[in-house]
Protein backbone atom coordinates (compact mmCIF):
# COMPACT_ATOMS: atom_id res chain seq x y z
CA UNK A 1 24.12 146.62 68.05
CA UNK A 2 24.94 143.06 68.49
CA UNK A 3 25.21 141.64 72.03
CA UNK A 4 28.85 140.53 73.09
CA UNK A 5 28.89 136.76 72.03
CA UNK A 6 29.43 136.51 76.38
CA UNK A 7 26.04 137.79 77.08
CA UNK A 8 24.44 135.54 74.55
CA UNK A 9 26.00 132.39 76.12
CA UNK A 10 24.92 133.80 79.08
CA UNK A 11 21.40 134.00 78.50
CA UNK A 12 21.50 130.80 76.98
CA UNK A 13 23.19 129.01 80.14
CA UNK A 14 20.43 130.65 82.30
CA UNK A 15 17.56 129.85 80.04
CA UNK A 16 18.65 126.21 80.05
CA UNK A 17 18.70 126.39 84.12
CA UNK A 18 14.96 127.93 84.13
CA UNK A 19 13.67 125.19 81.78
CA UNK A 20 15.68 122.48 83.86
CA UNK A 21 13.67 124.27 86.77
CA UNK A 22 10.39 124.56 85.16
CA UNK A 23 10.92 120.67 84.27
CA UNK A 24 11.63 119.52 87.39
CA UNK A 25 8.28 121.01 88.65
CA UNK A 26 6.41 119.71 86.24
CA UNK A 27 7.88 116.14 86.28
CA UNK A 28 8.06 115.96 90.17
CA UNK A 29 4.04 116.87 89.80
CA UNK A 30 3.38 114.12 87.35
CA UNK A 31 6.01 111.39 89.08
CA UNK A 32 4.40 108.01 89.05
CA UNK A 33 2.22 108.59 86.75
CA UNK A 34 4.93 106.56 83.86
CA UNK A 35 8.42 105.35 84.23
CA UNK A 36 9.83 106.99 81.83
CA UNK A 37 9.00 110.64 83.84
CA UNK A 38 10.89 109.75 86.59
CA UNK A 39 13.70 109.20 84.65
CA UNK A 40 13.01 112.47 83.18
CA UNK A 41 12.53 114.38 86.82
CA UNK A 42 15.91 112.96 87.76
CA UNK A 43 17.68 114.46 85.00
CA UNK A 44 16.31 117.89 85.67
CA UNK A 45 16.79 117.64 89.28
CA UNK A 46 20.52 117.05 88.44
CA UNK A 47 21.11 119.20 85.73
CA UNK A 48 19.39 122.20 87.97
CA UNK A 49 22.02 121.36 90.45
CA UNK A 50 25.15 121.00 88.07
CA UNK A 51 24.12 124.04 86.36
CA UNK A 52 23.77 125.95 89.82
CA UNK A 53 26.81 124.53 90.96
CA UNK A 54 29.14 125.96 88.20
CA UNK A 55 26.63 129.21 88.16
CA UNK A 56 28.34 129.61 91.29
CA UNK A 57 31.95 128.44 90.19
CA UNK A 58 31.67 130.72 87.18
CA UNK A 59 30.03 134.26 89.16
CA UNK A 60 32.66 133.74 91.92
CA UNK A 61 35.62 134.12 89.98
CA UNK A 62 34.59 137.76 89.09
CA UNK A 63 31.99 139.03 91.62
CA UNK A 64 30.16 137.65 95.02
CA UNK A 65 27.32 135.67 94.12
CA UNK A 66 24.12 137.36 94.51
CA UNK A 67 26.32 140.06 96.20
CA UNK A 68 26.84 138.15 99.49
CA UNK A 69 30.37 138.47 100.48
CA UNK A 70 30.94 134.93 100.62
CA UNK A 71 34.55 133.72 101.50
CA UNK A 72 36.78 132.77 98.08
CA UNK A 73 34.30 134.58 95.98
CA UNK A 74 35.06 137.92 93.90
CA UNK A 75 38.69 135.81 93.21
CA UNK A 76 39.95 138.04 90.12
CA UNK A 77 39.09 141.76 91.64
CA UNK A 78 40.86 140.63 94.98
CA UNK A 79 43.75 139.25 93.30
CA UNK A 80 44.31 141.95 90.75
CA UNK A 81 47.42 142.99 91.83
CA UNK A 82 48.73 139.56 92.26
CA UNK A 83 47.42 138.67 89.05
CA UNK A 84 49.26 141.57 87.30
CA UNK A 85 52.63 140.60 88.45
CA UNK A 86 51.92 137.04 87.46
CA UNK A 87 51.18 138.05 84.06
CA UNK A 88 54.13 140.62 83.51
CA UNK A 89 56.18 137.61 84.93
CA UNK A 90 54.92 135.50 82.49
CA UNK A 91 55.44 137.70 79.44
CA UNK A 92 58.80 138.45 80.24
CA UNK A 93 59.90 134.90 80.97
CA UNK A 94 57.94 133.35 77.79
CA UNK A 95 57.93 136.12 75.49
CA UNK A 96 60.37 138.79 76.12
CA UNK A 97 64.09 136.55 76.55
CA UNK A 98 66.76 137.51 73.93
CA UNK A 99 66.83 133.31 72.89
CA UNK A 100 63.04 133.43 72.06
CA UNK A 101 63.95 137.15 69.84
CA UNK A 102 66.73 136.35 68.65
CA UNK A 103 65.33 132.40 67.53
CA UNK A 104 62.56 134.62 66.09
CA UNK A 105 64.12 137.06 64.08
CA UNK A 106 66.49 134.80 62.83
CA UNK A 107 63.50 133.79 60.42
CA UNK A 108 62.34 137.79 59.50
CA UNK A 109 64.27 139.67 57.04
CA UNK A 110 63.68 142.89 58.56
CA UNK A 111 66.27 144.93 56.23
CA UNK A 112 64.46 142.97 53.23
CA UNK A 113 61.30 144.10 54.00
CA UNK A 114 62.46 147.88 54.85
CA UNK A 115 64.63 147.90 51.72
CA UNK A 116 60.96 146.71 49.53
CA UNK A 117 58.68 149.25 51.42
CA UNK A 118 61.63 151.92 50.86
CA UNK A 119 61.88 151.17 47.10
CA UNK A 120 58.56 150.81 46.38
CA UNK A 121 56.69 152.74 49.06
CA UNK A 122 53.10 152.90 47.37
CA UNK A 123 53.09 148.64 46.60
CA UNK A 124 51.67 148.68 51.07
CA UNK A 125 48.02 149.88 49.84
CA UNK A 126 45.05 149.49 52.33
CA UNK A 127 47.80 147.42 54.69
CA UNK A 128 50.69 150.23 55.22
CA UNK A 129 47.45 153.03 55.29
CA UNK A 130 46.22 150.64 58.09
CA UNK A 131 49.61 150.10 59.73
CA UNK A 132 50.12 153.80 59.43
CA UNK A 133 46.94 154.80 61.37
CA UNK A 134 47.99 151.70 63.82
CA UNK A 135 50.98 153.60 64.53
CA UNK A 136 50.07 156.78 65.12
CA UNK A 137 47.42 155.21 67.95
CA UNK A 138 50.40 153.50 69.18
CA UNK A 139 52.46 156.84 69.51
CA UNK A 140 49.79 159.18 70.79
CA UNK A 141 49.09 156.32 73.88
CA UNK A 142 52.74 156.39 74.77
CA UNK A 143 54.26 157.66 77.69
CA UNK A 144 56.67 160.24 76.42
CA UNK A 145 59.30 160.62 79.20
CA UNK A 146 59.14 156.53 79.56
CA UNK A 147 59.98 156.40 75.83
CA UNK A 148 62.14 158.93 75.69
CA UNK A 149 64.23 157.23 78.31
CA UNK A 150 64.13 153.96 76.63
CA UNK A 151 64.90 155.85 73.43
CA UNK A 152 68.27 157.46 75.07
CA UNK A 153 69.36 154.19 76.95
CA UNK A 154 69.02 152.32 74.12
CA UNK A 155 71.10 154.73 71.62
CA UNK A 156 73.80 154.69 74.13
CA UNK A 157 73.65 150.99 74.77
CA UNK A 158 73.47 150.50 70.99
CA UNK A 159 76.86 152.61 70.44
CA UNK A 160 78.37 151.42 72.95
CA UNK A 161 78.05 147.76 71.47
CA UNK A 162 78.45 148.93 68.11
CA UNK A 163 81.89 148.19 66.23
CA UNK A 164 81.65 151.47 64.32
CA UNK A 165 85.12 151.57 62.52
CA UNK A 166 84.48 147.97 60.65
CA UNK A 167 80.65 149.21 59.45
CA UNK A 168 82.01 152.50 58.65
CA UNK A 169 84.90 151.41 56.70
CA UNK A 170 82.64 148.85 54.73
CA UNK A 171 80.20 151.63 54.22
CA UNK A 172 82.79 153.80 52.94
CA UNK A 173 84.96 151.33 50.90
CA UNK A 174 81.47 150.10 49.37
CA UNK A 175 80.17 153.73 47.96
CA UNK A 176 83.42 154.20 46.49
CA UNK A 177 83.43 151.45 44.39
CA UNK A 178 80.05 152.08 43.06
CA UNK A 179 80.47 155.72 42.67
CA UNK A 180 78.36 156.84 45.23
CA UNK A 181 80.73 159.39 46.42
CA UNK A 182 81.16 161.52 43.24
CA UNK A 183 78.16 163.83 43.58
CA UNK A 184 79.13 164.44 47.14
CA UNK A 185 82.68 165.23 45.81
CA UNK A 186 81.10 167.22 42.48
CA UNK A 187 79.35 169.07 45.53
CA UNK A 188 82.09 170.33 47.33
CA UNK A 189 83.85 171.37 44.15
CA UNK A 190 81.26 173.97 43.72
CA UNK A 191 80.83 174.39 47.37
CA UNK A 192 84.42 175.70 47.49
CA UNK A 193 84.02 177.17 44.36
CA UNK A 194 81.17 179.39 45.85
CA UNK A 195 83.78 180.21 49.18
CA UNK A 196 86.59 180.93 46.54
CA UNK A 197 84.06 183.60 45.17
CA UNK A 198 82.87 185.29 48.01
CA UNK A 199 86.42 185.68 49.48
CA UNK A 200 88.15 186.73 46.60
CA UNK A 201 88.66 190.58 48.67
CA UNK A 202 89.70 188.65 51.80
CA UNK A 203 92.41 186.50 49.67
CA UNK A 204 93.53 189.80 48.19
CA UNK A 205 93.82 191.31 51.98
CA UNK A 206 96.19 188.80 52.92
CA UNK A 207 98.24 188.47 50.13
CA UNK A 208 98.74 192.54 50.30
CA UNK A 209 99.62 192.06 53.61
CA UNK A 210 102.09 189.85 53.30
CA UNK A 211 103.89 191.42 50.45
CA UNK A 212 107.04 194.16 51.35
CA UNK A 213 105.32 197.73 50.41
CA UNK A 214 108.08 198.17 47.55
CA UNK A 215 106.47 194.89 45.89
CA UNK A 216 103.14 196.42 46.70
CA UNK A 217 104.80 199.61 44.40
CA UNK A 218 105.63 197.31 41.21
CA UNK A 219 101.94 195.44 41.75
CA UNK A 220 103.46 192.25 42.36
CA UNK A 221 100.80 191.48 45.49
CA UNK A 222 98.18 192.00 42.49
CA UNK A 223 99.83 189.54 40.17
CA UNK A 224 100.02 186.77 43.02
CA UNK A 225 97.13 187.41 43.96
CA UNK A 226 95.46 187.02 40.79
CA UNK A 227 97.37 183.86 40.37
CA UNK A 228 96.45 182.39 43.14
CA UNK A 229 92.89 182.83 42.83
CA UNK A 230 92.67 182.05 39.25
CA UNK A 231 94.81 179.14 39.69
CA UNK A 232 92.82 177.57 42.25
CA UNK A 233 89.26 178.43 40.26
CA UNK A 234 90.91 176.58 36.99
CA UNK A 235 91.72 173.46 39.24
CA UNK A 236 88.18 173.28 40.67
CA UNK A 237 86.89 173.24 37.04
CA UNK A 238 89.11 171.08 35.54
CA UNK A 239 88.10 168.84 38.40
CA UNK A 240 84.79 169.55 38.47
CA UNK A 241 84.97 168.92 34.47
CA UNK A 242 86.73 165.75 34.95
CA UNK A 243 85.37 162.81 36.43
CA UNK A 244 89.44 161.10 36.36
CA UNK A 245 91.01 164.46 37.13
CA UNK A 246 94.30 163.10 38.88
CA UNK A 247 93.56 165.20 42.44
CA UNK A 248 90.25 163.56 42.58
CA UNK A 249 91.81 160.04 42.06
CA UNK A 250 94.43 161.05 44.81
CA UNK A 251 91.59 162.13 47.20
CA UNK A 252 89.74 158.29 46.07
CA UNK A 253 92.98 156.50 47.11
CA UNK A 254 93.55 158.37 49.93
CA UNK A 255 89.62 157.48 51.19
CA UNK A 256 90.04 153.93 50.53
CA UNK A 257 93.10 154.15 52.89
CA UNK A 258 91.08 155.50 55.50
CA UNK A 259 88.45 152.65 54.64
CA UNK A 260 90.99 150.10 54.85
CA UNK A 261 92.06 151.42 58.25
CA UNK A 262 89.06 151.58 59.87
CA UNK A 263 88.43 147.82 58.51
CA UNK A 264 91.61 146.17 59.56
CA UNK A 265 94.05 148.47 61.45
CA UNK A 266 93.59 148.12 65.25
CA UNK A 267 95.06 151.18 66.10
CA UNK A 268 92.80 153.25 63.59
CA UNK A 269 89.53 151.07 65.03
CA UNK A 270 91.07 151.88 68.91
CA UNK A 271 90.94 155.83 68.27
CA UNK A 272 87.28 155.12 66.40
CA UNK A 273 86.37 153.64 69.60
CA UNK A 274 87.65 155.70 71.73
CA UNK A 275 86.43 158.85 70.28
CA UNK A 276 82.49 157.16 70.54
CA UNK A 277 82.83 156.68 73.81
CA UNK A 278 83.82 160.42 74.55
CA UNK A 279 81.03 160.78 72.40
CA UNK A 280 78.51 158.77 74.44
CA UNK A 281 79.79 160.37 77.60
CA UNK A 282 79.54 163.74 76.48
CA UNK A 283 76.50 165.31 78.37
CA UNK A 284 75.48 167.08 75.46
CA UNK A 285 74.36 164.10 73.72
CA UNK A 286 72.66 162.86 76.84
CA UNK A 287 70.97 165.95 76.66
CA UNK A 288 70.32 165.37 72.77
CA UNK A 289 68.77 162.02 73.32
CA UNK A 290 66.58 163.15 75.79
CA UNK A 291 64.51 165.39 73.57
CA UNK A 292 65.09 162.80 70.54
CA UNK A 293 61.67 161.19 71.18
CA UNK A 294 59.67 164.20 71.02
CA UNK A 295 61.16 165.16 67.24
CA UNK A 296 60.85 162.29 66.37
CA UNK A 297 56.99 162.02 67.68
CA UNK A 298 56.62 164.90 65.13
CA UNK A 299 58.46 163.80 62.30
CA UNK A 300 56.72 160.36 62.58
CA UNK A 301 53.30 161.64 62.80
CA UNK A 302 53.81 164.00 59.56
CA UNK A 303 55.33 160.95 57.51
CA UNK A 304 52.73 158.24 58.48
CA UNK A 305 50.20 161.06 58.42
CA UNK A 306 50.83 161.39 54.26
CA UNK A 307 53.37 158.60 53.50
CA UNK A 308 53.17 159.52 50.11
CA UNK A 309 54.36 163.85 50.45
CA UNK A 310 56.81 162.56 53.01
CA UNK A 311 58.41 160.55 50.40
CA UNK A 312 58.66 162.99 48.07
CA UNK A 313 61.40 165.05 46.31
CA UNK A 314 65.15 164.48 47.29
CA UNK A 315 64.18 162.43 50.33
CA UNK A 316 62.15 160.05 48.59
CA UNK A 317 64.77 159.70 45.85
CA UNK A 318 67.44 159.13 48.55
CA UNK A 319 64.88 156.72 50.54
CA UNK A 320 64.25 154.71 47.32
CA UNK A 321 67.98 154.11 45.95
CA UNK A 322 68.62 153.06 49.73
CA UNK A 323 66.00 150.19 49.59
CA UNK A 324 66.76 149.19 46.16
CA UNK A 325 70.60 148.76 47.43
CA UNK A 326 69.01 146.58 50.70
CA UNK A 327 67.14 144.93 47.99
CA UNK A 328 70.08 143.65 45.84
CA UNK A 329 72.99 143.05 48.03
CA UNK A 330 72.56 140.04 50.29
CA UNK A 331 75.72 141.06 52.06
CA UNK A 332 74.34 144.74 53.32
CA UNK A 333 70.80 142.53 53.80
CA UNK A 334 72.70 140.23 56.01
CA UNK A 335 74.93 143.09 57.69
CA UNK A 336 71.91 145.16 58.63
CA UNK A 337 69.78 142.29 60.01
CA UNK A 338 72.44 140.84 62.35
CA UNK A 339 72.65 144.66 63.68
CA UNK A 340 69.21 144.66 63.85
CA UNK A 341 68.73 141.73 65.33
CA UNK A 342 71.87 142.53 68.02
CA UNK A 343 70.45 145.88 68.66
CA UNK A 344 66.78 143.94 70.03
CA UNK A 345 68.04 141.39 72.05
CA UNK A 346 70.09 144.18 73.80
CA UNK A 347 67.21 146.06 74.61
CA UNK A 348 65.27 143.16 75.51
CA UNK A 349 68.14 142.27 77.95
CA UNK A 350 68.18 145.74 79.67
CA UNK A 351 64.47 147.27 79.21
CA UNK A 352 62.52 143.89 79.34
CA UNK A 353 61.15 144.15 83.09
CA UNK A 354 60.03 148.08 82.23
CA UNK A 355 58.28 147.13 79.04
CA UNK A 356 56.54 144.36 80.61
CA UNK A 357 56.09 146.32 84.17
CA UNK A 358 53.77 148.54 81.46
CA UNK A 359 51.21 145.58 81.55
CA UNK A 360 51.75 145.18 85.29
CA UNK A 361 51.41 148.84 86.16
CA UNK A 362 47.87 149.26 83.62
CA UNK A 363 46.22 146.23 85.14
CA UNK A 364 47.28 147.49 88.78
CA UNK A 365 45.53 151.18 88.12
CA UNK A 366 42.45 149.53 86.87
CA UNK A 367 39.61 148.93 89.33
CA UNK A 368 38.08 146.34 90.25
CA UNK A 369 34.99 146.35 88.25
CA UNK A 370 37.04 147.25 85.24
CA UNK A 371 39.31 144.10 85.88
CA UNK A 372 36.45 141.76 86.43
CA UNK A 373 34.63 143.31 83.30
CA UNK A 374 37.38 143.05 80.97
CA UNK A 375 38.54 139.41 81.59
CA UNK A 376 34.83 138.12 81.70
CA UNK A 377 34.48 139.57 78.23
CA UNK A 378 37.67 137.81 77.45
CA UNK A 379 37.09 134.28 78.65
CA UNK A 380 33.42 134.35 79.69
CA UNK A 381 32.18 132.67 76.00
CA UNK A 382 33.85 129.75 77.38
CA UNK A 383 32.58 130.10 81.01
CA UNK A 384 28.93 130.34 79.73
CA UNK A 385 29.55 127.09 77.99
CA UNK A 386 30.80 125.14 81.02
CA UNK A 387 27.70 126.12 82.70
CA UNK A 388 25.82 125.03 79.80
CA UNK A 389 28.08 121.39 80.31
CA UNK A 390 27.65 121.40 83.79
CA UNK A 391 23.45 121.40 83.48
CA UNK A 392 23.25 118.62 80.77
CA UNK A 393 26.55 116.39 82.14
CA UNK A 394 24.56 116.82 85.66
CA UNK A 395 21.69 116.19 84.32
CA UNK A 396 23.67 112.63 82.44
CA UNK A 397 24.49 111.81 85.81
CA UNK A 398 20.87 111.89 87.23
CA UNK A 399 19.36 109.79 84.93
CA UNK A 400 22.32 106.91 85.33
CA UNK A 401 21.98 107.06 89.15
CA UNK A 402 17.93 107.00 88.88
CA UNK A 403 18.79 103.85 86.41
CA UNK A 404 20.61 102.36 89.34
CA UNK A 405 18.53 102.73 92.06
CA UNK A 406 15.66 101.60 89.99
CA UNK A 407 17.47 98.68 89.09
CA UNK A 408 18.60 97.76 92.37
């Protein structure tokens, strides 16, 4: 195993102290002897006591030197807690403001990029296999109820910001000019056709019971009843048959009414609105949300598990004509990414302090060895060298001063 690139420095920084040391014996031994070893003696003399000097410096920031408690030694382990809060601070104020998010994903197409991986799923290779297991790391270190209640508060803040009559009467408006809603409306045509079936006694029931019993003698609840039913299987295949069957163009109209009213009719978006707030009040979607997270958990971990079988069959199918529509329409592209974009900044704005207190709270239940440890590893490459800068720049300053005092 290779040693930590700190620990090399390290040793390097102390060997250079030991030969400084083992030179100043030597030249302090043979002073007098030349001129030139003086000089040399002074230069280890002062690079021995530059390099102690920031030896000291650099040890006190994470532990006592030598393990005396000296005062204003062991800084980082004392300060932990301190230090903790300073950093969440500084996250949230640099990092973690809906400006800097919002400047920032003003320059990421995020509903481009969903609408490629959707249409072409397989094109991520080693990188989406990598971001997948990256993922899954992430989920599994979570804290579920601190998820799940960012998950819930920021569903309801979402909705509650949402205009939903607008989007849903562009979503709506949209699939029926490109067709999208004929197989749902081919599927209710033999959804009802299927009811019609398996009532066809019940229908016959009623219309017996509603018929005078001297009709009921001359079979005329029979004949209505027959007429009825086969009347209203002939329409649903005529329909079904008939992609411009005139009921199906009256239902069309009648949709892009509704889409028209949700886009531009204030009293049709006031009711919309209205209605999702009851809906956001309602404690049975409070209740819903809660528990969101952990289905969620599942179904995440069995798609990024095998990204490939989870986007498979009618899912896939529906997954991939999704991002091929993000794909080609800059409008939905644009639509999506200012949601997007809203829907961040908003929980940025109300969850920023607890997804930054995460950092705070980690670094606070950490001890102090594990504090000192971890931020030496990070920084203490760069320590090691100022030691090693200290000794020779020391040592620099020696050899001028000797030059001086010789001089004068």
């Amino acid at each position: 195993m290779q040693p930590h690139p700190a620990r090399r420095m390290r040793v390097v920084a102390t060997g250079l102290l030991i030969a400084m040391a083992c030179l100043f014996v030597v030249t302090h031994r043979l002073e007098g002897e030349a001129a030139w070893i003086g000089y040399l003696n002074a230069f280890s003399e002062a690079a021995m006591i530059g390099g102690l000097a920031d030896w000291f410096a650099v040890v006190a920031l994470f532990r006592h030197p030598l393990g005396l408690p000296i005062p204003h030694t062991a800084i980082v382990p004392k300060n932990k807690d301190r230090l903790a809060d300073n950093l969440a601070g500084f996250l949230q104020d640099n990092f973690l403001t809906t400006r800097i998010v919002a400047r920032r994903l003003a320059a990421f197409d995020m509903a481009g990029a969903a609408g490629r991986w959707l249409a072409r799923p397989s094109a991520g290779g080693t990188k989406a296999n990598g971001a997948a297991r990256f993922a899954l790391q992430v989920m599994d270190a979570a804290d579920n109820d601190a998820v799940s209640g960012l998950v819930r508060g920021g569903i309801s803040s979402g909705l509650g910001r949402l205009e939903l009559a607008p989007l849903l009467g562009r979503i709506l408006d949209r699939s029926i000019d490109e067709g999208r809603l004929q197989p749902v409306f081919d599927s209710a045509i033999v959804w009802l056709a299927h009811v019609l079936d398996q009532n066809e006694l019940l229908i016959r029931d009623l219309v017996q019971e509603r018929t005078q019993w001297l009709l009921r003698v001359a079979g005329v609840d029979d004949r209505v009843a027959n007429a009825l039913i086969n009347g209203s299987r002939k329409l649903l295949v005529d329909m079904a048959a008939d992609p411009d069957h005139p009921l199906r163009i009256k239902v069309m109209i009648a949709l892009k009414d509704v889409a028209f009213d949700l886009q531009y009719l204030p009293e049709t978006q006031e009711k919309v609105e209205q209605y999702k707030h009851d809906l956001i009040a309602n404690p049975e979607l409070a209740r819903f949300l809660d528990g969101i997270w952990g289905n969620l958990k599942e179904a995440l971990r069995t798609s990024l598990s095998d990204p490939q079988a989870a986007l498979s069959g009618r899912l896939g199918e529906g997954l991939r004509s999704l991002g091929s529509s993000i794909e080609t329409d800059p409008a939905l592209r644009r639509s999506l990414n200012m949601q997007a974009r809203r829907a961040l900044a908003s929980l940025i704005a109300d969850y920023g302090a607890q997804i930054v207190s995460v950092v705070s709270d980690t670094v606070k239940k950490w001890d102090t060895e594990t504090v000192a440890d971890r931020l030496e590893r990070a920084v203490g490459r760069d320590l090691q060298f100022i030691r090693v800068n200290g000794t020779l720049v020391g040592g620099l300053v020696g050899v001028v001063l000797h030059a001086l005092v010789t001089a004068f």
